[in-house]
N, C-alpha and C. Protein backbone atom coordinates (compact mmCIF):
# COMPACT_ATOMS: atom_id res chain seq x y z
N UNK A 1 -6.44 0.30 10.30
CA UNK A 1 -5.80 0.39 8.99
C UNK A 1 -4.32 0.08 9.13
N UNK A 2 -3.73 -0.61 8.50
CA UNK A 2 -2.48 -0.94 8.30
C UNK A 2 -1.39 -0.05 7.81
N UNK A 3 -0.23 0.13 8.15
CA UNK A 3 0.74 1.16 7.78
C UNK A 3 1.06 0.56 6.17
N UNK A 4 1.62 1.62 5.91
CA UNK A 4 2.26 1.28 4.33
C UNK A 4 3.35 -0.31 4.59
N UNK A 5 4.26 0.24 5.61
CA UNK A 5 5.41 -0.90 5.64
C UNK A 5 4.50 -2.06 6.01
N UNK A 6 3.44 -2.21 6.99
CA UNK A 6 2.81 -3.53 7.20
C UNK A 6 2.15 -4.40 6.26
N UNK A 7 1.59 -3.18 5.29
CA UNK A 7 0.90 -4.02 3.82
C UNK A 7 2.00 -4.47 3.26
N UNK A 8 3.48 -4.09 2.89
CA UNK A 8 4.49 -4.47 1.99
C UNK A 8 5.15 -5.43 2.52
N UNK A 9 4.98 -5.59 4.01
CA UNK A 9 5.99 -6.95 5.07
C UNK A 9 4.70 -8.26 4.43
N UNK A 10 3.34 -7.66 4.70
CA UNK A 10 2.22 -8.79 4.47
C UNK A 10 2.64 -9.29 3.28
N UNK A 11 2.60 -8.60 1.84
CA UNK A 11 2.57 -8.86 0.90
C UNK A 11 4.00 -9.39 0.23
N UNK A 12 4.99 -9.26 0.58
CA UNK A 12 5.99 -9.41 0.75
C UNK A 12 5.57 -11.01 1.63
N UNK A 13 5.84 -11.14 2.32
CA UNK A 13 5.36 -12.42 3.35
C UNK A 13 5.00 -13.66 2.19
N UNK A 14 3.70 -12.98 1.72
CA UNK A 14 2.58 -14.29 1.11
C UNK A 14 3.19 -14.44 0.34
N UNK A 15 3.85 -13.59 -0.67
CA UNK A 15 4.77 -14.08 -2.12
C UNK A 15 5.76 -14.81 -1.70
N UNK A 16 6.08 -15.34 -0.01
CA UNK A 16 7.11 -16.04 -0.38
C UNK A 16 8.84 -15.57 0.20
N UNK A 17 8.43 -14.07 0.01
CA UNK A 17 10.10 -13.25 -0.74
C UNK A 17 10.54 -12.79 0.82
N UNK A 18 11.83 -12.84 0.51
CA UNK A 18 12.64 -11.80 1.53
C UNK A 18 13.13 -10.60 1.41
N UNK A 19 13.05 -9.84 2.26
CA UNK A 19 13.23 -8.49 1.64
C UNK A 19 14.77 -8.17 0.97
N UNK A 20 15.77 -9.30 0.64
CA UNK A 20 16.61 -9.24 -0.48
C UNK A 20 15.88 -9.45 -1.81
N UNK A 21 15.14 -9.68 -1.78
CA UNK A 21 14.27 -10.05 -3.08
C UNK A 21 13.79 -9.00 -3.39
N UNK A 22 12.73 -8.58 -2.90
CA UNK A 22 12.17 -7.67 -2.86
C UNK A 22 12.77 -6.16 -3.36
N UNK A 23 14.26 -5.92 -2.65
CA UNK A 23 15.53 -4.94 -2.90
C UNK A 23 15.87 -5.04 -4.72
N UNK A 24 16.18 -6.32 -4.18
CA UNK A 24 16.78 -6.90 -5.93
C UNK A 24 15.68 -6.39 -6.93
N UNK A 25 14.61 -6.71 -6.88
CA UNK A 25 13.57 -6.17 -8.21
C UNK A 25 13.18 -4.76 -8.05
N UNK A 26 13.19 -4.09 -6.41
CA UNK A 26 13.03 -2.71 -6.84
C UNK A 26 14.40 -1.66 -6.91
N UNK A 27 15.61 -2.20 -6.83
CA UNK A 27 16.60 -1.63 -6.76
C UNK A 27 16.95 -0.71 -5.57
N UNK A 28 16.56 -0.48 -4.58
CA UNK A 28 16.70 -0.61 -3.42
C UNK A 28 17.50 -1.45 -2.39
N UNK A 29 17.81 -0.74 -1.47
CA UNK A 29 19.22 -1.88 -0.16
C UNK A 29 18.07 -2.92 0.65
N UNK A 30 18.03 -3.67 1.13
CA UNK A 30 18.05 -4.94 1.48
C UNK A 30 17.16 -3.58 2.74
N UNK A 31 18.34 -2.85 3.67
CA UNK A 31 18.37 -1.76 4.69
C UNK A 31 16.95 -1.40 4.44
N UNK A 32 16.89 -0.67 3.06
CA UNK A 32 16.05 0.51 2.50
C UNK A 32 14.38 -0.58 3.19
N UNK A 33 14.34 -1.15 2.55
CA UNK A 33 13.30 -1.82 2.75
C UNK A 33 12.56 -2.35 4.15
N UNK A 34 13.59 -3.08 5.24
CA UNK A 34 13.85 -2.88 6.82
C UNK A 34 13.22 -1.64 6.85
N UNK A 35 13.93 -0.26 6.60
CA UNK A 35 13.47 0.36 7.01
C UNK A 35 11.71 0.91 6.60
N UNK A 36 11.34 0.81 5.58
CA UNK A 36 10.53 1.33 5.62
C UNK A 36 8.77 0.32 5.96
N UNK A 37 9.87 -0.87 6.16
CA UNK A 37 8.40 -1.60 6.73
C UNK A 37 8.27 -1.48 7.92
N UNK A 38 9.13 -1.16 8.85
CA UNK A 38 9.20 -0.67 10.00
C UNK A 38 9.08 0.70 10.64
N UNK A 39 8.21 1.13 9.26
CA UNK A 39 8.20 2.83 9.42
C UNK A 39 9.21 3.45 9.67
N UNK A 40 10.31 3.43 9.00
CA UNK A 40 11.57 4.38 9.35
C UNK A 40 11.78 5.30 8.72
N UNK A 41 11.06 5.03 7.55
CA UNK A 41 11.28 6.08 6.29
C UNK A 41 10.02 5.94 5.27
N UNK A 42 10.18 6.64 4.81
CA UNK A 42 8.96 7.58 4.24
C UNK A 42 9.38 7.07 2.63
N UNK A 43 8.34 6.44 2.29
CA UNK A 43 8.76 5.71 1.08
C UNK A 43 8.57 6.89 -0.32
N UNK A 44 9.17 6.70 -1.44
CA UNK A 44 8.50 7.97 -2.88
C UNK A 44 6.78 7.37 -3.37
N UNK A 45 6.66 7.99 -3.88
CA UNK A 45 5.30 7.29 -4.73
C UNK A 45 6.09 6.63 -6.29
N UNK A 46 7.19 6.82 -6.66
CA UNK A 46 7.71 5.70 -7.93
C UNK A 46 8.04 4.49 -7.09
N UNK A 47 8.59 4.56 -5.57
CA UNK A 47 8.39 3.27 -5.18
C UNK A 47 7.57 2.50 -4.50
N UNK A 48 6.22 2.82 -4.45
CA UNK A 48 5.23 2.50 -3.87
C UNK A 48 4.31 2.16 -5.35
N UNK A 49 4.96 2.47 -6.47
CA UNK A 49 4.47 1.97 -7.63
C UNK A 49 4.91 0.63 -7.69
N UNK A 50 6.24 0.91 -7.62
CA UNK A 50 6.90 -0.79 -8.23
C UNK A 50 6.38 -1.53 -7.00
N UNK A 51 6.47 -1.61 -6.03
CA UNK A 51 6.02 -2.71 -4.72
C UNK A 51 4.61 -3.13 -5.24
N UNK A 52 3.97 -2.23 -5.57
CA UNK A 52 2.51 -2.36 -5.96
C UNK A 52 2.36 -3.40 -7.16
N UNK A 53 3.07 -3.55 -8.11
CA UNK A 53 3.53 -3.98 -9.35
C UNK A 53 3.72 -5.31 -8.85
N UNK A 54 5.02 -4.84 -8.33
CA UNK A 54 5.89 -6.15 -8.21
C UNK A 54 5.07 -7.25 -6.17
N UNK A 55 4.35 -6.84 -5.91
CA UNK A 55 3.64 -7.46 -4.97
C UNK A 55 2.03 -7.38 -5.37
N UNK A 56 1.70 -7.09 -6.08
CA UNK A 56 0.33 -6.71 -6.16
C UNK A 56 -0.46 -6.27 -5.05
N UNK A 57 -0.14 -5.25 -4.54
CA UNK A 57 -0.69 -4.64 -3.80
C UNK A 57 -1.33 -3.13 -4.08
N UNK A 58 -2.90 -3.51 -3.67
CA UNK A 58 -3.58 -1.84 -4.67
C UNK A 58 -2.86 -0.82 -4.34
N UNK A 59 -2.65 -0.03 -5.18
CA UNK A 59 -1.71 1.31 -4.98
C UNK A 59 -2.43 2.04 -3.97
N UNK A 60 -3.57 1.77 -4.32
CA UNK A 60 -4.54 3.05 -2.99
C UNK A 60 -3.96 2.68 -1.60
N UNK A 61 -4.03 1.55 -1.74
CA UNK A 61 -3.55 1.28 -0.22
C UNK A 61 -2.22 1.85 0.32
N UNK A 62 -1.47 1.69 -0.54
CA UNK A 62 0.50 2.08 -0.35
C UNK A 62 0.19 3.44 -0.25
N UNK A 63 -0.71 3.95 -0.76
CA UNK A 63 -1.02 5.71 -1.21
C UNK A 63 -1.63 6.44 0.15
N UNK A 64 -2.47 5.69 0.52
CA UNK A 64 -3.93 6.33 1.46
C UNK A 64 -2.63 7.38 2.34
N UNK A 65 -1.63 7.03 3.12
CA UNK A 65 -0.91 7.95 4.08
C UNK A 65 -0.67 8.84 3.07
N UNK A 66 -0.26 8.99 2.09
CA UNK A 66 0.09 10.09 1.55
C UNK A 66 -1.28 11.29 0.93
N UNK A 67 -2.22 10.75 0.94
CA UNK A 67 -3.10 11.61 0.25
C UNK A 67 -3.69 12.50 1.19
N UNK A 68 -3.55 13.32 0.65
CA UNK A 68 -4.50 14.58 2.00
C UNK A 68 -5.94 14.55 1.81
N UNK A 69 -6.72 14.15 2.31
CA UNK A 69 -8.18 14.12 2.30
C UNK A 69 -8.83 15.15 2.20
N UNK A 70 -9.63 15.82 1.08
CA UNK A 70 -10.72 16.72 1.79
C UNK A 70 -11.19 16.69 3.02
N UNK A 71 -11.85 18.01 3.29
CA UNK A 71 -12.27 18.15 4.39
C UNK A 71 -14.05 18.04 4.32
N UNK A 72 -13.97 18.50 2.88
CA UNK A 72 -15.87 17.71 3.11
C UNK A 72 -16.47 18.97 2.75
N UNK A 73 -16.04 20.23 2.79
CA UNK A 73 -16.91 21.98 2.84
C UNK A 73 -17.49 21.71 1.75
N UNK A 74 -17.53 21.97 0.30
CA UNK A 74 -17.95 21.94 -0.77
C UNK A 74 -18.49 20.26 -0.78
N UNK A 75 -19.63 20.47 -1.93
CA UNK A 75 -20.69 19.17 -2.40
C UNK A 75 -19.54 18.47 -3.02
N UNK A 76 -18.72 19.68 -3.75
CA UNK A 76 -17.78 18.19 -5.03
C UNK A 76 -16.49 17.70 -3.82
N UNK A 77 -16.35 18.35 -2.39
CA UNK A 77 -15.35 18.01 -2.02
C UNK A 77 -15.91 16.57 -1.09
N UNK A 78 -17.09 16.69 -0.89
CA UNK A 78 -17.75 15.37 -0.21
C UNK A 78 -17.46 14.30 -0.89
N UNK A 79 -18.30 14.69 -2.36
CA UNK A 79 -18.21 13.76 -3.46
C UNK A 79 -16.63 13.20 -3.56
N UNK A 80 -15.44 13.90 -3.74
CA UNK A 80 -14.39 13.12 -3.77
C UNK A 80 -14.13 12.11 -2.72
N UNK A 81 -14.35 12.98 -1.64
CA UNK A 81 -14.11 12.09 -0.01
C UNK A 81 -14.92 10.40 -0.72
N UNK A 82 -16.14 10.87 -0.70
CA UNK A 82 -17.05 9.41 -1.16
C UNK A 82 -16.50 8.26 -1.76
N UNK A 83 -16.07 8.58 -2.73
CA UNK A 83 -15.44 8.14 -4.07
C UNK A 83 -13.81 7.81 -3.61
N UNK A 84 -12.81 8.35 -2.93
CA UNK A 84 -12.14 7.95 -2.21
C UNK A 84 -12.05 6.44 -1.43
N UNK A 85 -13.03 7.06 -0.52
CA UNK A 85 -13.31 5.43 0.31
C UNK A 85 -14.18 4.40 -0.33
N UNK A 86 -14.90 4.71 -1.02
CA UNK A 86 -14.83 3.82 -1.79
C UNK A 86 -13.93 2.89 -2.33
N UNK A 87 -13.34 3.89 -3.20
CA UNK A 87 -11.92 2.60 -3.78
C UNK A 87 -10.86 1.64 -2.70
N UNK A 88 -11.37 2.72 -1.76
CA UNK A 88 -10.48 2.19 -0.38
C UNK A 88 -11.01 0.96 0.48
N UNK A 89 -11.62 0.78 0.75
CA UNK A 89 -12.99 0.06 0.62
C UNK A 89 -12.22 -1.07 0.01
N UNK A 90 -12.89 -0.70 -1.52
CA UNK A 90 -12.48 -2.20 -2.29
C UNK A 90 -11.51 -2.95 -2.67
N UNK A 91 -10.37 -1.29 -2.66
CA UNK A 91 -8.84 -2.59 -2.25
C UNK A 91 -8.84 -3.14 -1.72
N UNK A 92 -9.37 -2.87 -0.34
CA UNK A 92 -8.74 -3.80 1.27
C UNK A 92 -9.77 -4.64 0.92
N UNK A 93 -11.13 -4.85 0.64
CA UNK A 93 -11.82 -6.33 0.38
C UNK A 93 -10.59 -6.97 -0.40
N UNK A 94 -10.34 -6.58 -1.79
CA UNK A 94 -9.33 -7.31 -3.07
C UNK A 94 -8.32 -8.27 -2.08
N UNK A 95 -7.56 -6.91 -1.90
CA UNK A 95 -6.10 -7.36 -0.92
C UNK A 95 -6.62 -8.41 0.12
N UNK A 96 -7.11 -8.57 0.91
CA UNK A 96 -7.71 -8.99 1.88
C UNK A 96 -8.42 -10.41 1.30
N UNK A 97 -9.09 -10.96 0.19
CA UNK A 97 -9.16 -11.90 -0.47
C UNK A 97 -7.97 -12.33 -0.85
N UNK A 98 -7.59 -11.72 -1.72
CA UNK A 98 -6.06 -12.23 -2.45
C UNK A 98 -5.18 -12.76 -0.97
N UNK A 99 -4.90 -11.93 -0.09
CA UNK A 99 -3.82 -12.37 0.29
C UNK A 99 -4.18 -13.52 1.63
N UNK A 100 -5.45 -13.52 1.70
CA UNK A 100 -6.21 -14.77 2.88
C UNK A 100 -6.80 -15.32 2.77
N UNK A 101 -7.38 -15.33 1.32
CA UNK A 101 -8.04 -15.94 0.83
C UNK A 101 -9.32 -16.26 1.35
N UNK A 102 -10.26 -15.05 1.63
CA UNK A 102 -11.72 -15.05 2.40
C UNK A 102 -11.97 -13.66 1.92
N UNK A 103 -13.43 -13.63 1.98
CA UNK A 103 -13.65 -13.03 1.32
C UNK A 103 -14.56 -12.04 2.65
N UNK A 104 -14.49 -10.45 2.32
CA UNK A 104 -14.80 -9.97 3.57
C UNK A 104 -15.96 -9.55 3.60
């Protein structure tokens, strides 16, 4: 699985952009961004919105480090787990088409 900063360097990449670009539309330092594709810093979830936006990249994906997973004890806590990877799942097919254009 790919780190948050590696999906946003990828996606970032295919559009083209440099991470002054990238700064410029999310209002963020040129730095800010360095750093956090390089795992230096721990990005918010309002800016893991706009990257998502502004790169099209599924939010689940920018998200997955941040979400704490059930552990599975309860039927409805399985059920979320399920339903989870699922969507997880089908971003990374999406993303993974979109940005290589093959389909997985």
């Amino acid at each position: 699985m790919l780190t948050v900063g590696q999906l946003i360097k990828i996606g970032r990449i295919n559009k083209k952009l440099g991470q002054e670009d990238v700064a410029s539309k999310l209002k963020v330092s040129k730095n800010y961004i360095s750093l956090v594709e390089n795992g230096k810093k721990d990005p918010s979830i309002n800016f893991l919105k706009g990257v998502s936006n502004f790169l099209d990249i599924p939010l689940i994906l920018l998200m997955w480090e941040k979400i704490d997973m059930p552990k599975g004890k309860t039927e409805g806590e399985r059920k979320i787990a399920s339903q989870l990877e699922k969507m997880l799942e089908e971003a990374q097919r999406l993303f993974s088409e979109k940005t290589f254009g093959k389909k997985k």
